[in-house]
Protein backbone atom coordinates (compact mmCIF):
# COMPACT_ATOMS: atom_id res chain seq x y z
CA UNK A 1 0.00 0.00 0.00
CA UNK A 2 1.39 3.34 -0.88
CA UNK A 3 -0.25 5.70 0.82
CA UNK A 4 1.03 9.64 -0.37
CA UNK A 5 0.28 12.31 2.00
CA UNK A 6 -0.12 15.78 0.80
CA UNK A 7 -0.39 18.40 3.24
CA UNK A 8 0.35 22.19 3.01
CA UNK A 9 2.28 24.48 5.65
CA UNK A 10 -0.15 26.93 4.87
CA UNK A 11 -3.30 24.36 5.61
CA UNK A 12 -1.38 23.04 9.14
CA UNK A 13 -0.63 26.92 9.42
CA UNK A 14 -4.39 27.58 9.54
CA UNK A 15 -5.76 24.86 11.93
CA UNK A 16 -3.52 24.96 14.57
CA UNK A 17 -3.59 28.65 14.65
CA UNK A 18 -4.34 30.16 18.16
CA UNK A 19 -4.62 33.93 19.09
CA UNK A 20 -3.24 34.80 22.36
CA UNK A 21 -5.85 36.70 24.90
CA UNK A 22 -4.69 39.05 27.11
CA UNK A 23 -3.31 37.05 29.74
CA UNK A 24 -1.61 34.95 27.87
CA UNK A 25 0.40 37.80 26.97
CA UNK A 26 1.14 38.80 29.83
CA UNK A 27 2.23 35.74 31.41
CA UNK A 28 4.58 35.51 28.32
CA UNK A 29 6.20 38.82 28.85
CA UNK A 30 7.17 37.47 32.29
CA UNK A 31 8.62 34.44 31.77
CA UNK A 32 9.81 35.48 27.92
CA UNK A 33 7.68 32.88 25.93
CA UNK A 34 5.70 32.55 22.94
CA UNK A 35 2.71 34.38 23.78
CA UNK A 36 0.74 31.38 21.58
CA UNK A 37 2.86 28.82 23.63
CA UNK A 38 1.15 30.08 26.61
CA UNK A 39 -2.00 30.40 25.33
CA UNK A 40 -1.82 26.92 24.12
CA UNK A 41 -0.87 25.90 27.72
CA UNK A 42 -3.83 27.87 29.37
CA UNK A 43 -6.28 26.09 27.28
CA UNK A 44 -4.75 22.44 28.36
CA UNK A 45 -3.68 23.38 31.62
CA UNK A 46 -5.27 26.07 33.37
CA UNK A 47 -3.50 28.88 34.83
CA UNK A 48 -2.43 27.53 37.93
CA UNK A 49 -1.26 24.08 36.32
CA UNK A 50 0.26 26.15 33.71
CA UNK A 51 2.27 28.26 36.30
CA UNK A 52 4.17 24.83 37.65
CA UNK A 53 4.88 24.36 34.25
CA UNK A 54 6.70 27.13 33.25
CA UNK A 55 8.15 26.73 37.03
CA UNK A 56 9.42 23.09 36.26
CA UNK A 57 11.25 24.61 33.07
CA UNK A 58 13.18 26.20 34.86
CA UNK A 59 14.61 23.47 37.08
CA UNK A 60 17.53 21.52 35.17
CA UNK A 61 17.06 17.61 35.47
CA UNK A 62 19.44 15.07 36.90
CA UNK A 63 20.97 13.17 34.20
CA UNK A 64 20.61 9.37 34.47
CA UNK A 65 23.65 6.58 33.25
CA UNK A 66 22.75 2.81 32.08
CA UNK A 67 25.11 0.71 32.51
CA UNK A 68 26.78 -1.59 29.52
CA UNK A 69 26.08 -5.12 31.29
CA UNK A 70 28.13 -6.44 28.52
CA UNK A 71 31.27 -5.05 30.05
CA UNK A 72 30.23 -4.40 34.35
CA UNK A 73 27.41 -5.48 36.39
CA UNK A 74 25.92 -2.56 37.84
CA UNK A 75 26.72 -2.97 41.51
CA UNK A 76 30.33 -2.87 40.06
CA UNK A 77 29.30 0.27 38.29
CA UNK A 78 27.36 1.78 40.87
CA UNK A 79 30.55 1.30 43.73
CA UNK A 80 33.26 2.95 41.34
CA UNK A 81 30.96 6.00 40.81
CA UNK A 82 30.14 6.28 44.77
CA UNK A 83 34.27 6.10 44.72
CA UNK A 84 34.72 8.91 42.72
CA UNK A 85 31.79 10.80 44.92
CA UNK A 86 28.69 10.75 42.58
CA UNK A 87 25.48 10.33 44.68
CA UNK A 88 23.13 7.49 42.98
CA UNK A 89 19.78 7.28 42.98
CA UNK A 90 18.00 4.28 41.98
CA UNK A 91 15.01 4.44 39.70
CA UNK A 92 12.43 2.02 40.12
CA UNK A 93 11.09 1.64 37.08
CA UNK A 94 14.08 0.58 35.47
CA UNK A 95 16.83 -1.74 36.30
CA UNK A 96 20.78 -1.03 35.68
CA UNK A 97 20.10 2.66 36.01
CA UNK A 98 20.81 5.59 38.28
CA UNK A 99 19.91 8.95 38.41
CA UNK A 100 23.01 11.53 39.75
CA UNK A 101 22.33 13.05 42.29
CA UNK A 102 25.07 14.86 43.23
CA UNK A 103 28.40 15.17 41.24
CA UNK A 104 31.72 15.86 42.41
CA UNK A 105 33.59 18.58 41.30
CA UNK A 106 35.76 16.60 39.07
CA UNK A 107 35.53 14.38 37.24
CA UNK A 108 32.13 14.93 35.32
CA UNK A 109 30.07 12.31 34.59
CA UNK A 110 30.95 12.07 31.03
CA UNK A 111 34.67 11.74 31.32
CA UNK A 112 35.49 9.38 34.07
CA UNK A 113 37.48 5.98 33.09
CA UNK A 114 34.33 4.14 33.63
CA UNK A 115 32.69 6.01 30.51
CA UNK A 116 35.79 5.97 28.70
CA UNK A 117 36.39 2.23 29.31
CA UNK A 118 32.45 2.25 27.52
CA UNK A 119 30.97 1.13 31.00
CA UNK A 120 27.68 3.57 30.90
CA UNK A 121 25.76 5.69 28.74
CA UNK A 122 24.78 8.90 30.15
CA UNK A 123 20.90 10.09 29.33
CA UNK A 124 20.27 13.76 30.13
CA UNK A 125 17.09 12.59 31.72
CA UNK A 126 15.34 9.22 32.45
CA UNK A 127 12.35 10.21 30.17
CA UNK A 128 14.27 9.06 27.39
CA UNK A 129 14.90 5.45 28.15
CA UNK A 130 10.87 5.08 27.99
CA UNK A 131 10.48 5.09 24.09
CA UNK A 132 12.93 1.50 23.77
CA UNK A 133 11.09 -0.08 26.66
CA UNK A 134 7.54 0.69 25.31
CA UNK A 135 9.24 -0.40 21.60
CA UNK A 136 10.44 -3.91 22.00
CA UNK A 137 8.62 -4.98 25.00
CA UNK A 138 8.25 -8.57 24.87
CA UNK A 139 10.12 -8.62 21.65
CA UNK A 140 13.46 -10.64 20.43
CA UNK A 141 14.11 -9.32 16.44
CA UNK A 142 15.47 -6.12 14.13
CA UNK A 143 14.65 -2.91 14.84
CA UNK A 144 15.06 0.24 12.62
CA UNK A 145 15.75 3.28 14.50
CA UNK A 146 15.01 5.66 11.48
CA UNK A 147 16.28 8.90 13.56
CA UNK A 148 19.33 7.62 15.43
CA UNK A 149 21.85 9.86 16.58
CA UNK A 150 23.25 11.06 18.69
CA UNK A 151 22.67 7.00 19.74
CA UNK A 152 21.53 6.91 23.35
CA UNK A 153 18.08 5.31 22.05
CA UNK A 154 19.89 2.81 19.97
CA UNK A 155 22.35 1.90 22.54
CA UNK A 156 19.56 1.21 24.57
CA UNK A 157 17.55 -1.15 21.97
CA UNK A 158 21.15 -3.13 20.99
CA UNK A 159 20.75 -4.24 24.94
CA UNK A 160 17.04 -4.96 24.67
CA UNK A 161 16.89 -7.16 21.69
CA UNK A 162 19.97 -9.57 22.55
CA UNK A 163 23.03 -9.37 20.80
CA UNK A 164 21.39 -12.17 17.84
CA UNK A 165 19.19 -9.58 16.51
CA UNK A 166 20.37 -6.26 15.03
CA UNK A 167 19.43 -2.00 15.58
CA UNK A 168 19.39 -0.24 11.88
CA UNK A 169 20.28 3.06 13.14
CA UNK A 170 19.66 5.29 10.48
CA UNK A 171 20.27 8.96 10.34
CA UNK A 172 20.28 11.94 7.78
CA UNK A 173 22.91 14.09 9.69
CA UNK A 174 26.84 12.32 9.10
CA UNK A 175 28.68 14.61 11.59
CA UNK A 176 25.35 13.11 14.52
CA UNK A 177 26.31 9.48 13.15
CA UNK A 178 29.64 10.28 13.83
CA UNK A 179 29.17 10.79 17.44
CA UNK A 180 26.27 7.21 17.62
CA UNK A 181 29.49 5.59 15.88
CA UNK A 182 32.04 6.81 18.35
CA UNK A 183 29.62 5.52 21.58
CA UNK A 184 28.96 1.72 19.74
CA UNK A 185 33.01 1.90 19.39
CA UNK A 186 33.64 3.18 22.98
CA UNK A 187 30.78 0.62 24.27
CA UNK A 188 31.72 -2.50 22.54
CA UNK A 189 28.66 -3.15 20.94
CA UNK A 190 28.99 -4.83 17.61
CA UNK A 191 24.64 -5.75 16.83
CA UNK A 192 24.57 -2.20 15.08
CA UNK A 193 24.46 -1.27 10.94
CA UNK A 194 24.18 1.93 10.24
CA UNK A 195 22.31 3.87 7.63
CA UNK A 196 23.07 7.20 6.39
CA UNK A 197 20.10 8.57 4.47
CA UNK A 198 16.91 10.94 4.76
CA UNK A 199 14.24 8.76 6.32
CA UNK A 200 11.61 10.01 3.47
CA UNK A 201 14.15 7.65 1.01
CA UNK A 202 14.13 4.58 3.20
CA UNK A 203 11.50 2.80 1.70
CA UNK A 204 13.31 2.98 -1.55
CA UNK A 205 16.62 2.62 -0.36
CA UNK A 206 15.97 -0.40 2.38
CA UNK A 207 13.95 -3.94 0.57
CA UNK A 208 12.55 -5.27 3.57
CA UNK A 209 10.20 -4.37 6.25
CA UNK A 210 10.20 -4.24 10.30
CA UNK A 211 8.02 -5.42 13.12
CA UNK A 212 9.53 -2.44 14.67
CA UNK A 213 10.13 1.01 14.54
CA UNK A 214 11.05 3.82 16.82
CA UNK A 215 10.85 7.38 15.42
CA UNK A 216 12.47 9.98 17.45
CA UNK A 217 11.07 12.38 15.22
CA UNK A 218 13.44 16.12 14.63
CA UNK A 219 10.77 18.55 16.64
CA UNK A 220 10.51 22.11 18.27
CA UNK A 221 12.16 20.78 21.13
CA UNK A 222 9.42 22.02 23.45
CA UNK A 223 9.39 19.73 25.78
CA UNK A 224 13.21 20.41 26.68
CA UNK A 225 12.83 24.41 27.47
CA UNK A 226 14.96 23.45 30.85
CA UNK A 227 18.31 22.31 28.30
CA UNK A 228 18.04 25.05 26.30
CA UNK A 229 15.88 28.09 27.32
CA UNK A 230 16.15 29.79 23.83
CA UNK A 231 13.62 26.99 22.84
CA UNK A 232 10.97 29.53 24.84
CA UNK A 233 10.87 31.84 21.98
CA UNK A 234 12.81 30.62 18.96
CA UNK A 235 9.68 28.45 16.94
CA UNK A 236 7.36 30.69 15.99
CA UNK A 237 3.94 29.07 14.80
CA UNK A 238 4.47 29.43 10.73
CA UNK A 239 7.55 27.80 12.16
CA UNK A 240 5.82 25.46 13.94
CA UNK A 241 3.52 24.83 10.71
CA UNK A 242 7.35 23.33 9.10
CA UNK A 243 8.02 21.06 11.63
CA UNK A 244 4.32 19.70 12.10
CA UNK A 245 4.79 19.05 7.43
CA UNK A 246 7.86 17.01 8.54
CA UNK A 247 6.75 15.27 11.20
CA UNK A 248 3.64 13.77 9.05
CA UNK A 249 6.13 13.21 6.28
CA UNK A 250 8.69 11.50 8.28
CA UNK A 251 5.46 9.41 10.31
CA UNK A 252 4.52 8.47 7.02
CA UNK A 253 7.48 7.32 5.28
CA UNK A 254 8.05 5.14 8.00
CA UNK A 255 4.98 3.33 8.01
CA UNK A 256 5.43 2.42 4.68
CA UNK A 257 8.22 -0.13 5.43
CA UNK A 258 5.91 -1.17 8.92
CA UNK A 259 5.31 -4.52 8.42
CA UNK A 260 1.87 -5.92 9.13
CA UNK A 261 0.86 -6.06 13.17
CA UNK A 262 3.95 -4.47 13.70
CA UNK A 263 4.79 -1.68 16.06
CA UNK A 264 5.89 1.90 15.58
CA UNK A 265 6.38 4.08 18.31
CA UNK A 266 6.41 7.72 17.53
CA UNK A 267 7.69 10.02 20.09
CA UNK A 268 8.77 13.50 20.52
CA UNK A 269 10.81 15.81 23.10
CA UNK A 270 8.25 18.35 22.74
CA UNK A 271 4.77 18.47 24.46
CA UNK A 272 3.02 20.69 21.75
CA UNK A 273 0.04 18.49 20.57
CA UNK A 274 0.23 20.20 17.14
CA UNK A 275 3.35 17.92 16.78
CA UNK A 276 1.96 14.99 18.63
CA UNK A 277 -1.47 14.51 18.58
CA UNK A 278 -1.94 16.45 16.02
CA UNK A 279 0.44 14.76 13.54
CA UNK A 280 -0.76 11.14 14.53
CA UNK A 281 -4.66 11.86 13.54
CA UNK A 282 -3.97 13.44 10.61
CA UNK A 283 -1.72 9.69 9.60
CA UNK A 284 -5.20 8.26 10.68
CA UNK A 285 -7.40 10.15 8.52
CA UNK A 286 -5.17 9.50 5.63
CA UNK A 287 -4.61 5.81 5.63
CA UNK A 288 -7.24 3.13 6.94
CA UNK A 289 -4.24 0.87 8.21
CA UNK A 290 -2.86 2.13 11.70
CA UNK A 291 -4.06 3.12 14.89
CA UNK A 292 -2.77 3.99 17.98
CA UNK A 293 -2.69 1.39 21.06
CA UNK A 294 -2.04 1.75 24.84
CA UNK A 295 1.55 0.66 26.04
CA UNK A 296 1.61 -2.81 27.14
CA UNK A 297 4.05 -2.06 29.98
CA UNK A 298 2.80 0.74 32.46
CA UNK A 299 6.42 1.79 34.14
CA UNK A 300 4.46 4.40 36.32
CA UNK A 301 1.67 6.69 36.46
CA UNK A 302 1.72 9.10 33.28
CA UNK A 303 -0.48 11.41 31.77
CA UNK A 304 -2.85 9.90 28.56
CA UNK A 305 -2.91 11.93 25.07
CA UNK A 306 -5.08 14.95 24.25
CA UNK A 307 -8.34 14.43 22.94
CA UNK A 308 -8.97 17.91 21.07
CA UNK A 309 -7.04 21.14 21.30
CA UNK A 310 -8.71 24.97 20.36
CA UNK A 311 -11.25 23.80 16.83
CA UNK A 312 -9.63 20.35 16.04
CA UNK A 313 -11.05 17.05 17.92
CA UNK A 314 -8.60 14.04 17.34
CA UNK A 315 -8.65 10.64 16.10
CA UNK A 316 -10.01 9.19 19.66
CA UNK A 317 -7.38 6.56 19.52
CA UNK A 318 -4.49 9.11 20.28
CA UNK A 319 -5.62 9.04 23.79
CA UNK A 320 -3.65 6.00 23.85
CA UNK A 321 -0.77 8.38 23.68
CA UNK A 322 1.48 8.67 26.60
CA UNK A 323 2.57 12.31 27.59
CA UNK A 324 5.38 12.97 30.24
CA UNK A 325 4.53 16.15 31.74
CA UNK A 326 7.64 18.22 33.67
CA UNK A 327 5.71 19.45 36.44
CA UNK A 328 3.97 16.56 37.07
CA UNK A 329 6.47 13.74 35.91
CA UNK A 330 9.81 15.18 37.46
CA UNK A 331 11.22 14.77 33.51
CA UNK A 332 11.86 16.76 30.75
CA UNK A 333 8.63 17.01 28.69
CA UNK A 334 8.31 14.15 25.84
CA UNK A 335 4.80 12.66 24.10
CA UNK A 336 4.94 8.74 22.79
CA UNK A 337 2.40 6.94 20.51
CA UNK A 338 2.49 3.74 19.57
CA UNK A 339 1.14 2.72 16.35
CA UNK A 340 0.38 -0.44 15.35
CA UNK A 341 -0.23 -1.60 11.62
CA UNK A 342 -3.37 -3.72 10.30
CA UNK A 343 -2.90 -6.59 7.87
CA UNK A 344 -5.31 -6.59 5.68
């Protein structure tokens, strides 16, 4: 089934256009947003719920290392860094993992001996080990990651799926696949091909399909204000519109080499549901083969998808979503959908 999607930045442009009242700007002068960011957020939120938002933005989160069980167990790991005078924190949710705590002066978590020697991987926040565990739960096989780098996902799925079934970690940006290279080399792990391409030419460039897919699609970065504040006011909505074109493009090409009853999860670091929600239903409307399912594993208690935002109602399968909400999560913001694909 080839199923062509034609959609205009003008068209997005139009129905996820909101205009800000007079709060909303105000609320944006003071914390230096997007007036139609806020406005979006009052709508969803509610003032008070979108106060601890912008609050939780601006509180940096602990970063979180994996270890490589191929190379240390983790109480190994977990005594050299208390040794060198990290603080741990375990996270319940997931095993072989600690949050920091508290770091020492020197050295820095990424440039101990342990991390050179390839004995962790250090995530900038737990939230984005969820994606691989909601992926390939209950799963043994290949697994295209169609938007790889930097490579902390893949990493993570090379572990998952056993070391007799291989990550395709594609990625259109060679100086990003550099770096995903130079952590498989300094981690030891050898179940890894990588692709070089622009995800929209994958179905012509790779003859086979997968059960699985994780896209970790390019986005606004909204979720992620508390990395990098500039992401407060640098999308404007036409640019917003862009992104949303790409997102739907890049959805769709990869569902074209989805094989039947397999599983895509979508994801983004951004909590806009023009990008999210949005993006999914209008995959739905076009094609009459996917919908979106609830995650078999529950890791903890998260927040479900959107079912309308301002004029547009969704698909009412994108409640399904997941959403990971700063202020109420403790973790950068990120959205996850997982598709799955009919046979007909």
């Amino acid at each position: 089934m080839n199923n062509r999607i034609r959609v205009s930045v003008d068209d997005i442009y139009r129905e996820i256009y909101v205009e800000p009242g007079e709060l909303a700007f105000k609320i944006a002068e003071q914390y230096n947003y997007q007036p139609y960011m806020i406005q979006r957020y009052l709508q969803i939120l509610g003032f008070d719920n979108t106060l601890k938002l912008l609050q939780a933005f601006e509180k940096r989160p602990k970063p979180v290392v994996k270890t490589n069980t191929r190379l240390i167990s983790s109480i190994d790991l977990k005594k050299r860094l208390i040794e060198l005078g990290f603080v741990l924190e375990e996270i319940d949710w997931i095993g072989d993992a600690y949050r920091i705590v508290k770091q020492p002066g020197s050295p820095t978590i990424g440039s101990t001996h342990e991390y050179l020697k390839g004995y962790y991987y250090v995530y900038r926040d737990s939230a984005s080990i969820i994606p691989p565990l909601l992926l390939v739960e209950n799963y043994k096989g290949d697994v295209l990651d169609a938007c790889a780098a930097p490579g902390g996902k893949t990493v993570l799925l090379s572990e998952l799926i056993g070391d007799n079934n291989t990550v395709y970690a594609n990625d259109i940006a060679l100086y990003r696949l550099k770096t995903l290279v130079s952590h498989l080399i300094r981690m030891k792990i050898s179940n890894v091909k990588i692709i070089w391409s622009d995800v929209s030419k994958l179905p012509r460039l790779i003859n086979r399909k997968f059960d699985r897919i994780l896209l970790d699609a390019p986005c606004s970065g909204e979720g992620i204000i508390m990395l990098d504040p500039s992401r407060k006011t640098k999308t404007s909505l036409r640019d917003l519109s862009i992104i949303v074109k790409k997102e739907i493009e890049l959805l769709n090409s990869c569902l074209e080499i989805l094989g039947d009853n397999g599983i895509l999860v979508y994801t983004t670091c951004s909590i806009a549901p023009e990008e999210n929600e949005y993006v999914v239903s209008k995959i739905i409307e076009t094609r009459n083969d996917v919908e979106v399912v609830k995650p078999s594993l529950q890791l903890f208690k998260w927040s479900s998808g959107l079912k309308s935002f301002g004029r547009i109602v969704f698909n009412q399968s994108v409640e399904n979503c997941v959403r990971i909400w700063p202020h109420l999560h403790n973790m950068i913001g990120l959205t996850i959908c997982i598709l799955s694909k009919k046979r007909y």
